[in-house]
Protein backbone atom coordinates (compact mmCIF):
# COMPACT_ATOMS: atom_id res chain seq x y z
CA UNK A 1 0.00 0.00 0.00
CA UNK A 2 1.00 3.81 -0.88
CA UNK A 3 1.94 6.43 1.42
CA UNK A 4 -0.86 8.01 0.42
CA UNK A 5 -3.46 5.33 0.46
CA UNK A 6 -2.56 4.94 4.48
CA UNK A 7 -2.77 8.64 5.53
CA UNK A 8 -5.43 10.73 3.20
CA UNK A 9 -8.69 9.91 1.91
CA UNK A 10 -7.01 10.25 -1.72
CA UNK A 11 -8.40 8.40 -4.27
CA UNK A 12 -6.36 7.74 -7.03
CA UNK A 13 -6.32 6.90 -11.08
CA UNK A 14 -3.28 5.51 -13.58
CA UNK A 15 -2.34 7.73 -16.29
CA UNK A 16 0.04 7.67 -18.84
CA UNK A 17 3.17 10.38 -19.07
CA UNK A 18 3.62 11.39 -22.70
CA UNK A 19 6.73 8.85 -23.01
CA UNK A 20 4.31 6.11 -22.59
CA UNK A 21 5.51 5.24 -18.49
CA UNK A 22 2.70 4.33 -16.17
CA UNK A 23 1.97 6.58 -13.43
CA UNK A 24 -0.81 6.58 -11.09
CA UNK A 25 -2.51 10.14 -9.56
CA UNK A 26 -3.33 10.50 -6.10
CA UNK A 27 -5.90 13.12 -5.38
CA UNK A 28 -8.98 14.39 -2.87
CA UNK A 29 -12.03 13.51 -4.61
CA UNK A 30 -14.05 16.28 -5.68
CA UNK A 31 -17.33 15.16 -3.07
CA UNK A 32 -14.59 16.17 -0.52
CA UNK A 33 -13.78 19.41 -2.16
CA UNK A 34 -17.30 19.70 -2.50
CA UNK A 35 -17.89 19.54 1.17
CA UNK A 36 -14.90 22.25 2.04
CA UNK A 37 -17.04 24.65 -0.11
CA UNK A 38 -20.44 24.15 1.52
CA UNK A 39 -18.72 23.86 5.30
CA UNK A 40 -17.11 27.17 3.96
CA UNK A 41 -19.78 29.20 2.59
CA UNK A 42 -23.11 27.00 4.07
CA UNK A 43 -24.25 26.51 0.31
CA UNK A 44 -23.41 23.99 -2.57
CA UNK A 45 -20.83 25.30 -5.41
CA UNK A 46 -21.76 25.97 -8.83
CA UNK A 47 -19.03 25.44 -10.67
CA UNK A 48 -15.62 23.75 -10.57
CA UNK A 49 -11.92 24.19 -12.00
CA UNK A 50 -9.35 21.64 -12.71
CA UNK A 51 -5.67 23.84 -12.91
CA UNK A 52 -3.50 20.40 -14.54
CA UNK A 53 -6.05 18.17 -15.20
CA UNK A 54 -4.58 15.66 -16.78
CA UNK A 55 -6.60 13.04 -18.20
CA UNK A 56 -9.94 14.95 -16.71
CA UNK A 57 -10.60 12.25 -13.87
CA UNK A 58 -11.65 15.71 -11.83
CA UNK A 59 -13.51 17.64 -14.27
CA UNK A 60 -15.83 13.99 -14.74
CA UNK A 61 -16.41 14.07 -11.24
CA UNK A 62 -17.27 16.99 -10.89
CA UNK A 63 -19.59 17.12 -14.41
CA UNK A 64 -21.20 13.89 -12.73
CA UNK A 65 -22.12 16.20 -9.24
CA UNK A 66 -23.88 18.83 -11.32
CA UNK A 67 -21.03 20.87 -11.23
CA UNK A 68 -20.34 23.52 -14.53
CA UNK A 69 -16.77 21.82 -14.66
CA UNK A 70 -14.10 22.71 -16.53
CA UNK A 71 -9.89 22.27 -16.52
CA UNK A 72 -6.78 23.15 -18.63
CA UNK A 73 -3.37 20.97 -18.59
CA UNK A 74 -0.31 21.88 -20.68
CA UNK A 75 -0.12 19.00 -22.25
CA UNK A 76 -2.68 15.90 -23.41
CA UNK A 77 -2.03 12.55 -22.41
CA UNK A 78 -2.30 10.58 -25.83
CA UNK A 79 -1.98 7.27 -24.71
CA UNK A 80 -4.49 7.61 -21.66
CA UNK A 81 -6.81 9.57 -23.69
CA UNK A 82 -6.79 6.50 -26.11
CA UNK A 83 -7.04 4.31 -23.03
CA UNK A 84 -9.85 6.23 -21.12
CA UNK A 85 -12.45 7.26 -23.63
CA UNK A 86 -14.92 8.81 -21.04
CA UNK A 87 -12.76 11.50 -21.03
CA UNK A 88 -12.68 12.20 -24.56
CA UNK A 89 -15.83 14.22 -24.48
CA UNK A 90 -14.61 16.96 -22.17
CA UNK A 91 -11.46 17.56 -24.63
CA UNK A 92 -13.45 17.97 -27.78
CA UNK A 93 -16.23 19.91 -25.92
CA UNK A 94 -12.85 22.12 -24.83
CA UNK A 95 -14.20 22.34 -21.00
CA UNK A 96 -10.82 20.75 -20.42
CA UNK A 97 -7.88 22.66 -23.02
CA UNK A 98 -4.32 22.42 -23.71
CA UNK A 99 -2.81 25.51 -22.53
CA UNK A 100 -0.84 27.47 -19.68
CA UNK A 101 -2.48 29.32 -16.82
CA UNK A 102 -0.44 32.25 -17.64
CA UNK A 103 -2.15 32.33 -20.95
CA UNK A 104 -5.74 31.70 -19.18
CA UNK A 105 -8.38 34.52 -18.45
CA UNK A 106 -8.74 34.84 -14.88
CA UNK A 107 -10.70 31.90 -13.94
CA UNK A 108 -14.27 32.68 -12.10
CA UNK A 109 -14.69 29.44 -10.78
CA UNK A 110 -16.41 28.76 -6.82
CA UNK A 111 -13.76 26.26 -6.35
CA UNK A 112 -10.26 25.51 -8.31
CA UNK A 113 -8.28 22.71 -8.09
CA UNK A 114 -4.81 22.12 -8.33
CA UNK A 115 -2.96 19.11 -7.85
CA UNK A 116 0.87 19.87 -7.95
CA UNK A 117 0.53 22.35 -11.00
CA UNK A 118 2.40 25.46 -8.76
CA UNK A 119 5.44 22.91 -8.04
CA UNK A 120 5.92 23.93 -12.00
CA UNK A 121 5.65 27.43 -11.64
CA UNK A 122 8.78 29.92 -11.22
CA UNK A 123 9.18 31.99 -8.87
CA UNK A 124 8.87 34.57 -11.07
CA UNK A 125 5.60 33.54 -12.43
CA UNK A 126 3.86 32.29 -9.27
CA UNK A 127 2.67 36.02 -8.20
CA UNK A 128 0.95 36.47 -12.04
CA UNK A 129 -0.80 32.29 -11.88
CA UNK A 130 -2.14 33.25 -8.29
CA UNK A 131 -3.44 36.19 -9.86
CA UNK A 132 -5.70 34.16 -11.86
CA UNK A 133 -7.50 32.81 -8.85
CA UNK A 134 -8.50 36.16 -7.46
CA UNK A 135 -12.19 35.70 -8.37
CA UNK A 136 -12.11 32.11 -7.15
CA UNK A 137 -14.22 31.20 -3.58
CA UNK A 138 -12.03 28.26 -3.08
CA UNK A 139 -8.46 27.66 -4.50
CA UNK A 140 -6.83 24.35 -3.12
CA UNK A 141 -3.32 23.89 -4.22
CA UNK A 142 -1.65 20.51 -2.90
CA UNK A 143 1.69 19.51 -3.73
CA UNK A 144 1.55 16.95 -6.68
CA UNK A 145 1.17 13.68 -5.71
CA UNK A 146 1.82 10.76 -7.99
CA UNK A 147 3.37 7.36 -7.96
CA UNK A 148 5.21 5.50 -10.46
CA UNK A 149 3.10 2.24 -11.96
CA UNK A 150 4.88 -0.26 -13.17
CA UNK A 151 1.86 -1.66 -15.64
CA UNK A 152 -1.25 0.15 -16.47
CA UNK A 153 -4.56 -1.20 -15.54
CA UNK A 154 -6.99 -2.43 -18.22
CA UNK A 155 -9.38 0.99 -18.11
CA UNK A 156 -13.15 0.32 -17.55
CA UNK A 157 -14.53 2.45 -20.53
């Protein structure tokens, strides 16, 4: 058993890193983000942002709570995306899309997500990406959390 799996409620998902190695995700599900919100402000979000979303594990849970969900990575996954088609539709509907932060409007989002995406950042850079967040209710940044996989798991489409 992970780290991970013994001390947080993570859940986590296998993914593939563009040079085809296995990886799996660890991450707080989005019911749990959910419930931060509504312990925060005594009402249920509206709408959700994934900041690195990878193969959109996040933005489908959060479509599947009702949730106006949406997410940008800097790069797509090709070989999960071929793996995991659920997760096609959010791509091609581009509520998840390829680009940087830095190059993103500033997001109006009640809560946004990011799972390791600062680590990336520069120093330099981190003051104009928080910036983004200023019209956010809830940002949670966690460091990224991830665990090499040796083989990846047949997907369940």
């Amino acid at each position: 058993m992970h780290y991970y799996d013994k001390k947080y409620p993570y859940f986590n998902y296998p993914f593939c890193e563009t040079d085809g190695s296995a990886w799996l995700m660890y991450s707080i599900p989005v019911i749990e983000l959910v419930n931060i919100y509504k312990s925060y402000y005594h009402r249920k979000p509206n709408s959700f942002f994934d900041c690195g979303a990878a193969i959109g594990e996040l933005v489908r849970q959060a479509d599947n709570l009702g949730l106006d969900a949406h997410g940008i990575d800097v790069k797509k996954y090709p070989l999960a995306m071929h793996l995991f088609k659920k997760y096609e539709k959010y791509f091609d509907s581009q509520r998840i899309q390829i680009k940087n932060i830095l190059d993103c409007e500033p997001i109006k989002s009640d809560i946004a997500y990011c799972n390791g995406t600062l680590t990336y950042m520069n120093e330099q850079n981190l003051p104009l990406v928080l910036n983004k967040f200023k019209k956010v209710g809830i940002l949670i940044a966690i460091h990224n959390n991830t665990a090499h996989y040796p083989k990846l798991p047949r997907p369940d489409n």
